[in-house]
C-alpha atoms as a PDB file:
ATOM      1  CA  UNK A   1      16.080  17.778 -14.617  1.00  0.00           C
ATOM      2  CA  UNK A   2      15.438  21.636 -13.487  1.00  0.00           C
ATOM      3  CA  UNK A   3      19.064  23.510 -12.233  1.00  0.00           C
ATOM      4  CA  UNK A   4      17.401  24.233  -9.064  1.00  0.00           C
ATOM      5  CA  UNK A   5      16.867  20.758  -7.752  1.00  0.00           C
ATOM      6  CA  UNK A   6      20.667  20.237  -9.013  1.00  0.00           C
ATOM      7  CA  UNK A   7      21.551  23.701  -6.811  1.00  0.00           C
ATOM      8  CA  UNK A   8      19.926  22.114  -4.073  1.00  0.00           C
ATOM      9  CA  UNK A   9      22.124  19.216  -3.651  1.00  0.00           C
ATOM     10  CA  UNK A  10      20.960  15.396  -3.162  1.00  0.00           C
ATOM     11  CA  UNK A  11      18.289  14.907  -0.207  1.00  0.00           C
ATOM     12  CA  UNK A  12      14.946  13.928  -0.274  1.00  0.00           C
ATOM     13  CA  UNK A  13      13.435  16.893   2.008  1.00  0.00           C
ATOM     14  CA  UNK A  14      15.121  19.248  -0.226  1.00  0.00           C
ATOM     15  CA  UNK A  15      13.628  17.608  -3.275  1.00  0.00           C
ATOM     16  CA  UNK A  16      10.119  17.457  -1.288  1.00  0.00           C
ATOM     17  CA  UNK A  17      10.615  21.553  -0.898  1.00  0.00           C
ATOM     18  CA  UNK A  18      11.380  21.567  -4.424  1.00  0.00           C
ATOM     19  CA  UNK A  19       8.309  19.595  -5.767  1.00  0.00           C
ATOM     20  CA  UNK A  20       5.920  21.874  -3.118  1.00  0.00           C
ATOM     21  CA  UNK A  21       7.207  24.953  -5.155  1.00  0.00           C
ATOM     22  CA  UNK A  22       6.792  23.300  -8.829  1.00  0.00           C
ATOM     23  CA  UNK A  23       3.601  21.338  -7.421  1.00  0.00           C
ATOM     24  CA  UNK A  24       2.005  23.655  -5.392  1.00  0.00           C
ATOM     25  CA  UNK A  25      -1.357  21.728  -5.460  1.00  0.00           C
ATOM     26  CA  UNK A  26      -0.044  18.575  -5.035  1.00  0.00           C
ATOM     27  CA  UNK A  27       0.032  15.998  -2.183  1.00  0.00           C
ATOM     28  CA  UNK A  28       3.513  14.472  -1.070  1.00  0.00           C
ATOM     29  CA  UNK A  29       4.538  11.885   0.203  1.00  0.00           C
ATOM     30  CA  UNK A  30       8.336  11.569   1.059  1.00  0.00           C
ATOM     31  CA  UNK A  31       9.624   7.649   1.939  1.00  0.00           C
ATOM     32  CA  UNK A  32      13.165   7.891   2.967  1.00  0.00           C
ATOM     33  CA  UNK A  33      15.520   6.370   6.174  1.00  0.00           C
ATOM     34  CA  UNK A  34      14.278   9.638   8.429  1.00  0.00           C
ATOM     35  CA  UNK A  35      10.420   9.191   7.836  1.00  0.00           C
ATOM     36  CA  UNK A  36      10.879   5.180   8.207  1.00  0.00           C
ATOM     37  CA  UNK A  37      12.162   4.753  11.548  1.00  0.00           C
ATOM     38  CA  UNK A  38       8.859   2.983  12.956  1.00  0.00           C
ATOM     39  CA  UNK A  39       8.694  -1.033  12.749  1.00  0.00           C
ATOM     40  CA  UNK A  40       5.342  -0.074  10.277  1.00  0.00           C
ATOM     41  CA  UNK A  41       6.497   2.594   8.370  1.00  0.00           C
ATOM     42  CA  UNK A  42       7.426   1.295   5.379  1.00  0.00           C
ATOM     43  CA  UNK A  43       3.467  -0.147   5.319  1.00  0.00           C
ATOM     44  CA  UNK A  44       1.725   2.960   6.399  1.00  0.00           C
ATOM     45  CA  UNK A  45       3.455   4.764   3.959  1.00  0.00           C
ATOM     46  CA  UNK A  46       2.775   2.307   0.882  1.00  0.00           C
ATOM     47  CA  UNK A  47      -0.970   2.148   1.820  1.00  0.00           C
ATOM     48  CA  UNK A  48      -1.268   5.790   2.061  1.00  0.00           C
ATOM     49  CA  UNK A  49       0.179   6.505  -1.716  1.00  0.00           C
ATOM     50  CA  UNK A  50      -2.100   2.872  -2.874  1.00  0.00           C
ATOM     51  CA  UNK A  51      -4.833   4.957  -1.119  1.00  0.00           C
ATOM     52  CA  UNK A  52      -4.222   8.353  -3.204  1.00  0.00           C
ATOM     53  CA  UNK A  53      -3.610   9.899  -0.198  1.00  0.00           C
ATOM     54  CA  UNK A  54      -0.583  11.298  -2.098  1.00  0.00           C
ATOM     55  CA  UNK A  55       0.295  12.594  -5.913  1.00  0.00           C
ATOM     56  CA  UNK A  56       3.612  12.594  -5.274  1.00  0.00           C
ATOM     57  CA  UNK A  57       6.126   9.664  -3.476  1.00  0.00           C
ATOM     58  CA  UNK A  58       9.989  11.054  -3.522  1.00  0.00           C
ATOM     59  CA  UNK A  59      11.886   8.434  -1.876  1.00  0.00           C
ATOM     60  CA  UNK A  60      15.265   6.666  -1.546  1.00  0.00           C
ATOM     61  CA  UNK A  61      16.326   3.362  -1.948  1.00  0.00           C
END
């Protein structure tokens, strides 16, 4: 795991910044309790990354 995510601290938007610096090209995706408030969430954001809409999914449990 790189020392900066582990400077960062635990949090999926800080790990998204993180990944947008190493991945610079990349599309993400993040899945986590603040981006999943909506009653189809969950599905919108599972069909997106099934879609390829996305190269990257961080997420929680």
């Amino acid at each position: 795991m790189s020392r900066r995510i582990k400077f960062l601290g635990i949090g999926t938007q800080k790990l998204e910044r993180e990944a947008g610096y190493t991945f610079p090209r990349a599309k993400l995706l993040r899945w986590d309790s603040d981006i999943t408030k909506g009653k189809y969430s969950h599905g919108e954001i599972l069909s997106k990354f099934r879609a390829h809409k996305a190269d990257i999914l961080i997420g929680t449990q």
